[in-house]
C-alpha atoms as a PDB file:
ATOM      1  CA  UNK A   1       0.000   0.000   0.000  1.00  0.00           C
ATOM      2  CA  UNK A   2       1.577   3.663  -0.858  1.00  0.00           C
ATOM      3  CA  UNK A   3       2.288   6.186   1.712  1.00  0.00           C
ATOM      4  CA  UNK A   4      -0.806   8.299   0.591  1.00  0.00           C
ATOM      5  CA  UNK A   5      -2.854   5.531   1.510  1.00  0.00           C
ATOM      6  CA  UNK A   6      -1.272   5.261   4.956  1.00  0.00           C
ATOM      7  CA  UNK A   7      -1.374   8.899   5.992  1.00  0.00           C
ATOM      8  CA  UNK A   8      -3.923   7.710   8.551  1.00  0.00           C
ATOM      9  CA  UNK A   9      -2.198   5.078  10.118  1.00  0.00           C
ATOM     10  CA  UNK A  10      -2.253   6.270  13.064  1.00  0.00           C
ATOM     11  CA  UNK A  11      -6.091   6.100  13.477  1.00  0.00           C
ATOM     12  CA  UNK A  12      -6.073   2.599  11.398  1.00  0.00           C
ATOM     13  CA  UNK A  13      -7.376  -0.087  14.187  1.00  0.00           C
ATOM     14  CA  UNK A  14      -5.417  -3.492  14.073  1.00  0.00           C
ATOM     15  CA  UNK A  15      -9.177  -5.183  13.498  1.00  0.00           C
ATOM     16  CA  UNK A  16      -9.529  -3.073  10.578  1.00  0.00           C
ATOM     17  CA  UNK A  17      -6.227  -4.388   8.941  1.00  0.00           C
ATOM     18  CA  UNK A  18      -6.654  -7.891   9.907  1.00  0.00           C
ATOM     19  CA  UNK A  19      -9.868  -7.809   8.519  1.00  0.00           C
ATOM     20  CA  UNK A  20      -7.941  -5.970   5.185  1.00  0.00           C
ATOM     21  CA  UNK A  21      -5.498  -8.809   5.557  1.00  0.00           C
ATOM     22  CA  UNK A  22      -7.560 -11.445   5.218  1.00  0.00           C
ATOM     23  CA  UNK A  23      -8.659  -9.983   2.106  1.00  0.00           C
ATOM     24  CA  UNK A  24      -5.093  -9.815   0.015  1.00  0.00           C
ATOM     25  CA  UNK A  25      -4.272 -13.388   1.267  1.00  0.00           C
ATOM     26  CA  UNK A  26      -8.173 -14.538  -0.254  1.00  0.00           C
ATOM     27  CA  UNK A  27      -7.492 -12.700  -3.535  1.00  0.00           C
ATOM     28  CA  UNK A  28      -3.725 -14.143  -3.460  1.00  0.00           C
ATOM     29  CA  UNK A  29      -5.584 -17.648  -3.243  1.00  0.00           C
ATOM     30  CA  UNK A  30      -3.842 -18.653   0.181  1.00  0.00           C
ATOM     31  CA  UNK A  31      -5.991 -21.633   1.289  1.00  0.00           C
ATOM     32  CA  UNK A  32      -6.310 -20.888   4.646  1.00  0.00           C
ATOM     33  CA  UNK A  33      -6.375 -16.731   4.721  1.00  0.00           C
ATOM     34  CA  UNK A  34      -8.136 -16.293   7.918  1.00  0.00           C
ATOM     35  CA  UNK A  35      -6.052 -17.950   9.869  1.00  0.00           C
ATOM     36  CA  UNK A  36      -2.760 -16.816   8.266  1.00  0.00           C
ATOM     37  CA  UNK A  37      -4.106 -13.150   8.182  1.00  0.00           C
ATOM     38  CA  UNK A  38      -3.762 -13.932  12.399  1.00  0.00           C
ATOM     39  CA  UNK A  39      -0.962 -15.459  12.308  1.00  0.00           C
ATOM     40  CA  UNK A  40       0.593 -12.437  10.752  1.00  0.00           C
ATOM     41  CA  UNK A  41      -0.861  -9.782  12.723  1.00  0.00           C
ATOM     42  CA  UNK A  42       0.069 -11.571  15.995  1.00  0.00           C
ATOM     43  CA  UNK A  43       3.578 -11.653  14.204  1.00  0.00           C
ATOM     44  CA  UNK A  44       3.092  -7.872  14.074  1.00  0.00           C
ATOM     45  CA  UNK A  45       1.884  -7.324  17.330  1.00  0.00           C
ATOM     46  CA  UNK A  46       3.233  -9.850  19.253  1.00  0.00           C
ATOM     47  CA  UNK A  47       0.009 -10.182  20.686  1.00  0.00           C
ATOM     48  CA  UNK A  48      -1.673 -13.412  21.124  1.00  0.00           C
ATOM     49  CA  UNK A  49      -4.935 -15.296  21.475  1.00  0.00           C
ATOM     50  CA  UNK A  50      -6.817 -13.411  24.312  1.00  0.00           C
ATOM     51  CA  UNK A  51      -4.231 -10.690  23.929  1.00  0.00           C
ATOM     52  CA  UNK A  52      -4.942 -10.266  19.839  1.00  0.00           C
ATOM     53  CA  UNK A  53      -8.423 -10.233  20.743  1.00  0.00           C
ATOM     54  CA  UNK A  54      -8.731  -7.730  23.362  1.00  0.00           C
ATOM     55  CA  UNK A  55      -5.709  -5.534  21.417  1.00  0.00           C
ATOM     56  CA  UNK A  56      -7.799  -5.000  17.681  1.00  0.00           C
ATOM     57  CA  UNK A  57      -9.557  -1.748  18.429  1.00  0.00           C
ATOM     58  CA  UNK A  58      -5.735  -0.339  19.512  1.00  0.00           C
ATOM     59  CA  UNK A  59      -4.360   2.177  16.465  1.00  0.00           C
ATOM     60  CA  UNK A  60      -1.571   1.001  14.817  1.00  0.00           C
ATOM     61  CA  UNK A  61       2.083   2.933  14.373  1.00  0.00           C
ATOM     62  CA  UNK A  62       3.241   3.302  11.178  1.00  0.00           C
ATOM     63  CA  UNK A  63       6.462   1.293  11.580  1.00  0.00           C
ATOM     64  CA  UNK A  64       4.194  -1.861  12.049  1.00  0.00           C
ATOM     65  CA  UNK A  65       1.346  -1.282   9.163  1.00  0.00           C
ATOM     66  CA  UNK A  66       5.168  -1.212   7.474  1.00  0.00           C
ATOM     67  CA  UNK A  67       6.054  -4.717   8.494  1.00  0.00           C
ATOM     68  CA  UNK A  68       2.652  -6.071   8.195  1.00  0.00           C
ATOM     69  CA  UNK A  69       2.889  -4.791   4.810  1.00  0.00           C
ATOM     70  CA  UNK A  70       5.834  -6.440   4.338  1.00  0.00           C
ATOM     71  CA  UNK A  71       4.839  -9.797   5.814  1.00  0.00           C
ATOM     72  CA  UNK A  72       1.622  -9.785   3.897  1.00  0.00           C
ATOM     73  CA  UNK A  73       3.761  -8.807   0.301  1.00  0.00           C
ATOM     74  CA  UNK A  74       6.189 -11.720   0.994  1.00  0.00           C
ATOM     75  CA  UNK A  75       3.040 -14.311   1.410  1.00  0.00           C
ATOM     76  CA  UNK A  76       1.099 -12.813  -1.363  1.00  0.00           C
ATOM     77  CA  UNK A  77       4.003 -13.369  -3.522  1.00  0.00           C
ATOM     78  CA  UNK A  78       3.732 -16.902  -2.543  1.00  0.00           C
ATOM     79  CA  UNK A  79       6.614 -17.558   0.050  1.00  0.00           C
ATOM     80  CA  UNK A  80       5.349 -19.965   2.848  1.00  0.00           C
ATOM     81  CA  UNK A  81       3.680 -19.046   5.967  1.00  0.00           C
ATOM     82  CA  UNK A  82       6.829 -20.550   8.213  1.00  0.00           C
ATOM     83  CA  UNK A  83       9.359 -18.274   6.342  1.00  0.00           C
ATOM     84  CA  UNK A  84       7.276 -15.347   6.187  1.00  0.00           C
ATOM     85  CA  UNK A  85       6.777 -15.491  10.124  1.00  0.00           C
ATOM     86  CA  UNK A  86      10.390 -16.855  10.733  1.00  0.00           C
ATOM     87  CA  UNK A  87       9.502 -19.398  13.062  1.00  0.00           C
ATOM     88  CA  UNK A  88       7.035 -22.566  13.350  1.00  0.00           C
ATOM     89  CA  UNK A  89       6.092 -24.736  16.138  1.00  0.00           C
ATOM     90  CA  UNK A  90       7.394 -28.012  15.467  1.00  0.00           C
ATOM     91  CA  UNK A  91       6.238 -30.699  18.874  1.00  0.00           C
ATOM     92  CA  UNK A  92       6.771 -28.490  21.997  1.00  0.00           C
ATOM     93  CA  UNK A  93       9.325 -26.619  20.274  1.00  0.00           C
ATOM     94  CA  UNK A  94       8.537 -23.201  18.793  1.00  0.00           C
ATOM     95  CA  UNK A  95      11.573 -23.252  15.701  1.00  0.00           C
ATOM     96  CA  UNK A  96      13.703 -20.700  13.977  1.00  0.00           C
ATOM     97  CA  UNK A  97      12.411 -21.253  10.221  1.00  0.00           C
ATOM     98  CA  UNK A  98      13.638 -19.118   7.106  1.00  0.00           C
ATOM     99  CA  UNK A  99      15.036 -20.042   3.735  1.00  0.00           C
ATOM    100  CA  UNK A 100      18.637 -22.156   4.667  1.00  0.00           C
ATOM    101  CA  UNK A 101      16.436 -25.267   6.027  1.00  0.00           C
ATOM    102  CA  UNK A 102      13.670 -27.296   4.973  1.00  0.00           C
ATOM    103  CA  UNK A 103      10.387 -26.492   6.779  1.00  0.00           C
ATOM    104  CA  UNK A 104       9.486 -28.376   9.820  1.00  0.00           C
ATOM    105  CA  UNK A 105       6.367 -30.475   9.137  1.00  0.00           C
ATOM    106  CA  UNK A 106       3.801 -32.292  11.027  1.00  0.00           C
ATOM    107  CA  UNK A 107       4.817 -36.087   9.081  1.00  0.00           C
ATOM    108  CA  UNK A 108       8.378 -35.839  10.798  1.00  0.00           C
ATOM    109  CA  UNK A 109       6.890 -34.941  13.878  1.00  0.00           C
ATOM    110  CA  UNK A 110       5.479 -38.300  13.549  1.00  0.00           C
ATOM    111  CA  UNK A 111       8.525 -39.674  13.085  1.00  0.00           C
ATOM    112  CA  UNK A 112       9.644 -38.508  16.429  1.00  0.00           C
ATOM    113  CA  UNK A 113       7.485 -40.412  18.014  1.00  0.00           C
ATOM    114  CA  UNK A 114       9.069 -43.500  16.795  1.00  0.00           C
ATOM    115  CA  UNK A 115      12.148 -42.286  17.455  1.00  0.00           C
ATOM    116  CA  UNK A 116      11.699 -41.667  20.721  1.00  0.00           C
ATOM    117  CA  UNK A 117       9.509 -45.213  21.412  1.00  0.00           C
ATOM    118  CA  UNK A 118      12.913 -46.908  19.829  1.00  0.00           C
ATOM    119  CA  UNK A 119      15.084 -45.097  21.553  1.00  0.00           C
ATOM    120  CA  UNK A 120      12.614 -46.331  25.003  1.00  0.00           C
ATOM    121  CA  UNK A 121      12.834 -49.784  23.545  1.00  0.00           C
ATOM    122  CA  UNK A 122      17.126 -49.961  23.301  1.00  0.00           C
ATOM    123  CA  UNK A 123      17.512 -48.358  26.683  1.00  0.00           C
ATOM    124  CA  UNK A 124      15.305 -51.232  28.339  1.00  0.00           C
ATOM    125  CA  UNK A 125      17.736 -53.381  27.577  1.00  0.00           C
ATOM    126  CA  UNK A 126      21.410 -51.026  28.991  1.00  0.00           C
ATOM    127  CA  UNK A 127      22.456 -51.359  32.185  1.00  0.00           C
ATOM    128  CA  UNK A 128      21.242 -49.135  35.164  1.00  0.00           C
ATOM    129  CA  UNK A 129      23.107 -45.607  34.937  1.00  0.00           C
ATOM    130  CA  UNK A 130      23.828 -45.838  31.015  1.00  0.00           C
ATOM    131  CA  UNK A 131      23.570 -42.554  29.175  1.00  0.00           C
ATOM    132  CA  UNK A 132      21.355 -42.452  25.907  1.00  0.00           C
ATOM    133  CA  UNK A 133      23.328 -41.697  22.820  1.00  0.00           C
ATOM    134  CA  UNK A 134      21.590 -40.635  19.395  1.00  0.00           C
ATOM    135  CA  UNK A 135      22.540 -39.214  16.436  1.00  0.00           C
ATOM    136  CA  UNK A 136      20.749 -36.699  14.293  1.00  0.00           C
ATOM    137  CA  UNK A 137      21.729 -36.848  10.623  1.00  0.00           C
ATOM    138  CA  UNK A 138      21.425 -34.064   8.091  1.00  0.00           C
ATOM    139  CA  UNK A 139      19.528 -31.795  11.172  1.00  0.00           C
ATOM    140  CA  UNK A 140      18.461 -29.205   9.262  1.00  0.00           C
ATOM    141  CA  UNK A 141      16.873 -26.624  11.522  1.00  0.00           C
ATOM    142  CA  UNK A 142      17.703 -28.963  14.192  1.00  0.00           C
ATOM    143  CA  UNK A 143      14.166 -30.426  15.001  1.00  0.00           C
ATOM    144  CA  UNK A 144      14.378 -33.720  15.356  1.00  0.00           C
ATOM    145  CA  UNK A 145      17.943 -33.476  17.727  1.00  0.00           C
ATOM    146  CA  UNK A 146      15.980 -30.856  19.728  1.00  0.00           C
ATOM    147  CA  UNK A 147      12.670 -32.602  20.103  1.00  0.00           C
ATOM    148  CA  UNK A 148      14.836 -35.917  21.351  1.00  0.00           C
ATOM    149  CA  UNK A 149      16.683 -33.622  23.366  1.00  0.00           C
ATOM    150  CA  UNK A 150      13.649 -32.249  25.199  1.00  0.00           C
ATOM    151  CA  UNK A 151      11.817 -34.986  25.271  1.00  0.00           C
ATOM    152  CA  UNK A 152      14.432 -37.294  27.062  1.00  0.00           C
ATOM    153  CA  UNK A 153      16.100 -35.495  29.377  1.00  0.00           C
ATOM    154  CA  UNK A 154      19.615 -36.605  30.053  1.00  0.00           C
ATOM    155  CA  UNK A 155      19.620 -37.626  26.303  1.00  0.00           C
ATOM    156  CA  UNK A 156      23.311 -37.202  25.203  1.00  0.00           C
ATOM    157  CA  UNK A 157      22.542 -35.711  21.190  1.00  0.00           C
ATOM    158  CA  UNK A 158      24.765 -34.796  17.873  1.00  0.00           C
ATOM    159  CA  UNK A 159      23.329 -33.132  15.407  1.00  0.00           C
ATOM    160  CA  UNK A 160      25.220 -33.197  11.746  1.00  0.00           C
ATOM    161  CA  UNK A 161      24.366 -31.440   8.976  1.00  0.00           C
ATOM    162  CA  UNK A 162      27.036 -30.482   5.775  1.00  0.00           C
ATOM    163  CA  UNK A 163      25.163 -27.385   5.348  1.00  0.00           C
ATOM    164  CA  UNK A 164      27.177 -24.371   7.363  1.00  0.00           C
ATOM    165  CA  UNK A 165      23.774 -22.387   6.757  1.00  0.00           C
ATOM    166  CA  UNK A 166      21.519 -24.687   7.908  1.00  0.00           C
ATOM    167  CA  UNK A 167      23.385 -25.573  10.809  1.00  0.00           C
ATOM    168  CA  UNK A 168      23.475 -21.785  11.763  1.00  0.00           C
ATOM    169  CA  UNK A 169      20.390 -22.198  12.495  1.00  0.00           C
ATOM    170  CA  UNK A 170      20.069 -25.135  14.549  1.00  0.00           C
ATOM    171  CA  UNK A 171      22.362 -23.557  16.591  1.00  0.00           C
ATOM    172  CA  UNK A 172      20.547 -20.304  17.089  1.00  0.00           C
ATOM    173  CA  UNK A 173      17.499 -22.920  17.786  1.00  0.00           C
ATOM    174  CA  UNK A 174      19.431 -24.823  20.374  1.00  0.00           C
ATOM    175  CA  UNK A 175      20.558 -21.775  21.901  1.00  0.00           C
ATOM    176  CA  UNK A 176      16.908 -20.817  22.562  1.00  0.00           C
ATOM    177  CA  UNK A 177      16.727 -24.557  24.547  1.00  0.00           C
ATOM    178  CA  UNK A 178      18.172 -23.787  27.568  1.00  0.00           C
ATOM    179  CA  UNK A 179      19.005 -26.376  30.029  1.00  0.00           C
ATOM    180  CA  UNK A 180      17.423 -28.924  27.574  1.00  0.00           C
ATOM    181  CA  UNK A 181      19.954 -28.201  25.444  1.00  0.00           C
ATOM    182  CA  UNK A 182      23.211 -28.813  27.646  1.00  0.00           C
ATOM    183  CA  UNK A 183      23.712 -32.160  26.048  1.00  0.00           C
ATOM    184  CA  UNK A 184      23.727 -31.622  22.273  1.00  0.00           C
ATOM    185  CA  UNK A 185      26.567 -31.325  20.051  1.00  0.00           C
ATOM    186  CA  UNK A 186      26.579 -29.877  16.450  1.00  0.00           C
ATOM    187  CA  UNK A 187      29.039 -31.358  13.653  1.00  0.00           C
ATOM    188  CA  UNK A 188      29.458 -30.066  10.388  1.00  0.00           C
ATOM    189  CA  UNK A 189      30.385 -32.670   7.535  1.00  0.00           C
ATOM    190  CA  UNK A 190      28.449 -35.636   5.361  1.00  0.00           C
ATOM    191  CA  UNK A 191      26.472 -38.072   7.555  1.00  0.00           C
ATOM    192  CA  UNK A 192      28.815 -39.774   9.854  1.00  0.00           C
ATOM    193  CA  UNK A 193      32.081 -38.407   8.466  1.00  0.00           C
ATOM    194  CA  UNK A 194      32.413 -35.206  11.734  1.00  0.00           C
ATOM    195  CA  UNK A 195      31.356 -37.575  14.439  1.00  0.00           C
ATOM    196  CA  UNK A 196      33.620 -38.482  16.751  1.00  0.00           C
ATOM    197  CA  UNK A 197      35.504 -42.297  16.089  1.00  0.00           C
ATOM    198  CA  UNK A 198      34.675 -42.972  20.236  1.00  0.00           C
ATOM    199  CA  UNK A 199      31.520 -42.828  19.488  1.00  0.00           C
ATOM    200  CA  UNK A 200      31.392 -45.516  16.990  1.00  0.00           C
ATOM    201  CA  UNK A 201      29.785 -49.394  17.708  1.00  0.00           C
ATOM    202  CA  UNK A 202      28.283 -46.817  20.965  1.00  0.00           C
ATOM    203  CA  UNK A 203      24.746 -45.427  19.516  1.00  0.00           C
ATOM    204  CA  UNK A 204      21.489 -46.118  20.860  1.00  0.00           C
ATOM    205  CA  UNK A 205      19.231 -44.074  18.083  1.00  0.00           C
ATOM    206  CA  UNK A 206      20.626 -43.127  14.668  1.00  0.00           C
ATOM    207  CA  UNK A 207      17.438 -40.833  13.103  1.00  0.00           C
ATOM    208  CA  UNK A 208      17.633 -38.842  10.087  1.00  0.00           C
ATOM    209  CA  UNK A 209      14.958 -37.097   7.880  1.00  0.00           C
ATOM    210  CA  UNK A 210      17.422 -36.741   4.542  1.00  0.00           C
ATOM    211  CA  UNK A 211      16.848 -35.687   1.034  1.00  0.00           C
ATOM    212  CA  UNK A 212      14.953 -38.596  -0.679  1.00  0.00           C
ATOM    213  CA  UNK A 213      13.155 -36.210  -3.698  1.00  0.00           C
ATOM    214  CA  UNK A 214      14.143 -38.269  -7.130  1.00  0.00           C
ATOM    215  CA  UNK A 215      15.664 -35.026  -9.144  1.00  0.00           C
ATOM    216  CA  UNK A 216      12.812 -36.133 -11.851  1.00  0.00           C
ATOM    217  CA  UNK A 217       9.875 -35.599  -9.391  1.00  0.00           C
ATOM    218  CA  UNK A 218       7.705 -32.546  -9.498  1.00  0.00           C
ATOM    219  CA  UNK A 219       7.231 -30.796  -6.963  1.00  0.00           C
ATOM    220  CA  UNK A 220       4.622 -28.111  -5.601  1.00  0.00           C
ATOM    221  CA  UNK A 221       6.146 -24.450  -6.917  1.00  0.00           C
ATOM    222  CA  UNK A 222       5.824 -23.432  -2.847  1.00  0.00           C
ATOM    223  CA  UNK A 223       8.624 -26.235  -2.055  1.00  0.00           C
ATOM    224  CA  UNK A 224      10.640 -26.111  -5.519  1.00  0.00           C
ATOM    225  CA  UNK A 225      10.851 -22.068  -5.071  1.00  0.00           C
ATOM    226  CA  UNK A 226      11.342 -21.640  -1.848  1.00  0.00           C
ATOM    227  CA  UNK A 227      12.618 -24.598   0.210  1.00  0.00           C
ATOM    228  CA  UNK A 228      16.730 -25.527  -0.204  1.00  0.00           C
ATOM    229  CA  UNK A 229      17.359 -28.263  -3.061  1.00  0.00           C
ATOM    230  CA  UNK A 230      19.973 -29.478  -1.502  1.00  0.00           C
ATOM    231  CA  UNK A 231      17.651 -30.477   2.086  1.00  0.00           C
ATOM    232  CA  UNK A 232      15.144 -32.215  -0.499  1.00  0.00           C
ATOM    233  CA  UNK A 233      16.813 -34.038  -3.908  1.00  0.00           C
ATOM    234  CA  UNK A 234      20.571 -36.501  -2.877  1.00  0.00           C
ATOM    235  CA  UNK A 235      20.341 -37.466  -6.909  1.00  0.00           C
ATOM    236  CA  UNK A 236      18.250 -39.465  -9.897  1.00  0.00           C
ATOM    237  CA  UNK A 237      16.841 -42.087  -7.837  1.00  0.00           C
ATOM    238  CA  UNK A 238      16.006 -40.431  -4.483  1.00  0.00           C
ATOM    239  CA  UNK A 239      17.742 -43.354  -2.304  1.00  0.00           C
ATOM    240  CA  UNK A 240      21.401 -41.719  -2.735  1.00  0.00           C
ATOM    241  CA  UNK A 241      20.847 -40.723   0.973  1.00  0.00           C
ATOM    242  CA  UNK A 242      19.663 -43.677   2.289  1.00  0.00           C
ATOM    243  CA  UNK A 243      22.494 -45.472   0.527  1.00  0.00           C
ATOM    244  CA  UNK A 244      24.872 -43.832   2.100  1.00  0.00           C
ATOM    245  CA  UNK A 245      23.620 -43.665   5.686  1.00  0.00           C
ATOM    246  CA  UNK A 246      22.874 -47.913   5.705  1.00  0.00           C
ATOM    247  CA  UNK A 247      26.613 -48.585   4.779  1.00  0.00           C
ATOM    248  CA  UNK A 248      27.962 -46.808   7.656  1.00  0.00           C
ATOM    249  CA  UNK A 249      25.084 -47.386  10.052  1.00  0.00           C
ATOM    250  CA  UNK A 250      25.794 -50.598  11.145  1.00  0.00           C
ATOM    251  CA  UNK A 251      29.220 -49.774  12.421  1.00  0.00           C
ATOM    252  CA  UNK A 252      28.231 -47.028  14.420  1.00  0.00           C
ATOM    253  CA  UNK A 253      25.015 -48.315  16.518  1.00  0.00           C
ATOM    254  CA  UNK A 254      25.667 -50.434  19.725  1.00  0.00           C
ATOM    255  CA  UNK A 255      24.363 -54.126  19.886  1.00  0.00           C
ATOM    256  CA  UNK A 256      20.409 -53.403  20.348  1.00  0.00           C
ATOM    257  CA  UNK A 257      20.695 -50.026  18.603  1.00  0.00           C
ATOM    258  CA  UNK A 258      18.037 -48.690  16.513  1.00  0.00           C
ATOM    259  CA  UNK A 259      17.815 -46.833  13.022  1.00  0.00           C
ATOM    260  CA  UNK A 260      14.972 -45.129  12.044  1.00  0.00           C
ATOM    261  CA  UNK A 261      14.352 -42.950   9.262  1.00  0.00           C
ATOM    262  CA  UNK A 262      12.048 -40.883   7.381  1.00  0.00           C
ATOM    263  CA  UNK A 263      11.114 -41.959   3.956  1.00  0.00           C
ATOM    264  CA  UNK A 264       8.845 -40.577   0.590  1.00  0.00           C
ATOM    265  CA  UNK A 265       5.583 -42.505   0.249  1.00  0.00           C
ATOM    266  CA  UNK A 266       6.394 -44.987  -2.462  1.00  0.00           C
ATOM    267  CA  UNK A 267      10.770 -45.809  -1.057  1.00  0.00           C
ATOM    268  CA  UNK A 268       9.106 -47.680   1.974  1.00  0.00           C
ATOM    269  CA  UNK A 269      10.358 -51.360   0.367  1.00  0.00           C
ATOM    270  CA  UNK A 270      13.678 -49.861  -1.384  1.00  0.00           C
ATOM    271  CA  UNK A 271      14.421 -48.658   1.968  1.00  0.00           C
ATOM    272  CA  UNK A 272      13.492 -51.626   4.084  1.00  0.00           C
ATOM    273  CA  UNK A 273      15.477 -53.871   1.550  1.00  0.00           C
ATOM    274  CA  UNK A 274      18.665 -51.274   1.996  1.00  0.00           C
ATOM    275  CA  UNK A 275      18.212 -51.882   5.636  1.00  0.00           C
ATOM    276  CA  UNK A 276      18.539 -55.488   5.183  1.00  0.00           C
ATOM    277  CA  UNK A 277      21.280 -55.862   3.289  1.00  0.00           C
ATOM    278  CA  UNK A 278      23.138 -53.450   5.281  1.00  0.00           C
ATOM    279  CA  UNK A 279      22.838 -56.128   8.062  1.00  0.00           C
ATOM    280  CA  UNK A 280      20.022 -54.798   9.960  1.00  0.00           C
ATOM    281  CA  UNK A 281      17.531 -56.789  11.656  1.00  0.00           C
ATOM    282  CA  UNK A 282      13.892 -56.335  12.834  1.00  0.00           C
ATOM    283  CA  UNK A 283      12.962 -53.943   9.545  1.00  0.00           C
ATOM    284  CA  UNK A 284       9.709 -52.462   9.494  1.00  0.00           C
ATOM    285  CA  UNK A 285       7.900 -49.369   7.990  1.00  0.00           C
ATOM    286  CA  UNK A 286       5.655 -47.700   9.721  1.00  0.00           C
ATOM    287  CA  UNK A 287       2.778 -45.563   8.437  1.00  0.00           C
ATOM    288  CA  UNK A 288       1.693 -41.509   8.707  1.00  0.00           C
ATOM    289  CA  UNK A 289      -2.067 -40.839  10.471  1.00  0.00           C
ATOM    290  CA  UNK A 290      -2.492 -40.204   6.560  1.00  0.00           C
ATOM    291  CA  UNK A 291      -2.008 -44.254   6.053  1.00  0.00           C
ATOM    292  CA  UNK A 292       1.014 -43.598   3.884  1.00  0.00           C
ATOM    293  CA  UNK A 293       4.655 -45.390   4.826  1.00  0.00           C
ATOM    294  CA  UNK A 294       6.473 -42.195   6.355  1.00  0.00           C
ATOM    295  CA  UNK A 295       9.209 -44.033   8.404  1.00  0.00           C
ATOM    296  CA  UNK A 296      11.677 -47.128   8.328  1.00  0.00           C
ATOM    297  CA  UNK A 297      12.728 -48.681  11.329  1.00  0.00           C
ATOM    298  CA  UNK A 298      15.905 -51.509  11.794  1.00  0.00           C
ATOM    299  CA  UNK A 299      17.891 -52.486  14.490  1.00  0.00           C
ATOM    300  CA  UNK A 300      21.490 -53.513  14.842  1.00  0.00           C
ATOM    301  CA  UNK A 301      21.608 -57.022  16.104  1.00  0.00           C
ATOM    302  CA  UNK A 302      23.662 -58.277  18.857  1.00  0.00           C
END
């Protein structure tokens, strides 16, 4: 909007420009402008909920009708939601979010929860006083290390990623951890290559969410645009990842010591079959709450 237009900012309420919000994300063709239109003016305001609510009749300044414009330009222009707000709650975790990593979704949030029942399962069977080891690979904004991390206290966690950018922000996002956060570890470098060797034949949970887009698959113009290539296509097939993960993996999980891994819809039996002749035991996929295979599960025998 031009600066003739905002001459009255001052007297502009906030309901009157969510209300104007809603309206450029509707005629943009968002899907879900109502609620996004909120989500940006709580962005704005840093008012939420009851707050929002009880704050719309308030006059806004004209250094935030400036941002909202800003925000609302960016998501008009199609960038996603999570970017244009800069964060997104992934589990309990509210996450850093912008252009160097993929976007945190709800489908590897399932995945954490077999993570975390696998990791339960291998640390049945340790000896009183052991202390959990897992591995994130190719972190990305660092969700999965973080939600581990939080969600099993006393969880020792490294995070690698070969991406310096993306792994600036999984730091910035363990930084905002706190105490939770005492125990992880970042490593730049390609899968297991920056861990280090004492660690090896010693991990509970190895977990990774890696690229596994084939480089011939199309893809919505809101991922291909926006999200890094790198985080989503390894190569032609899609299983370059996985490949390379499963011929290392077996060497660095303990006796009992689980892998688990997020997979495309249709690589749940090239997976599994990796798994197995990697040397793994106990393969299984498990399925999304959308009934689609979403994870792969082995364990290291022994």
């Amino acid at each position: 909007m031009s600066e003739h237009d905002r001459e009255h900012d001052r007297t502009v309420s906030w309901r009157e420009l969510l209300a104007e919000t809603v309206g450029h994300l509707e005629a943009a063709g968002v899907a879900a402008p109502t609620a996004e239109a909120r989500w940006i003016v709580e962005e704005v305001t840093g008012l939420e909920g009851a707050e929002l609510v009880l704050g719309l009749d308030e006059a806004a300044t004209v250094r935030r009708v400036a941002h909202l414009d800003a925000l609302v330009a960016r998501r008009t222009a199609g960038e996603p939601i999570q970017y244009v707000l800069g964060h997104w709650a992934f589990r309990q975790l509210d996450l850093l979010c912008d252009r160097r990593v993929l976007i945190p979704r709800p489908e590897t949030e399932q995945v954490v929860d077999v993570a975390l029942a696998e990791l339960d399962r291998v640390l049945v069977g340790r000896p009183a006083g052991h202390r959990p080891l897992a591995v994130d690979l190719g972190t990305g904004s660092g969700a999965i290390a973080l939600a581990v991390a939080t969600e099993r206290p006393g969880t020792d966690v490294w995070t690698v990623d070969r991406s310096a950018e993306a792994l600036a922000v999984a730091r910035a996002n363990l930084a905002a951890l706190g105490m939770a956060g005492t125990r992880v570890r970042l490593a730049e470098g390609s899968w297991f290559s920056p861990l280090p060797t004492e660690l090896r034949g010693g991990v509970d949970l190895v977990v990774t969410n890696p690229p596994y887009v084939r480089a011939s698959e199309d893809l919505p113009a809101s991922v291909a645009e926006w999200e890094p290539t790198g985080a989503l296509v390894p190569g032609p097939s899609g299983l370059e990842a996985y490949e390379a993960v499963l011929a290392e993996v077996g060497d660095w999980l303990a006796p009992g010591g689980a892998f688990v891994a997020e997979i495309g819809a249709d690589q749940g039996g090239d997976v599994a079959a990796l798994a197995a002749r990697a040397g793994l035991g106990g393969v299984r996929v498990e399925q999304d709450h959308a009934g689609l295979d979403r994870t792969v599960v082995a364990v290291r025998p022994g």
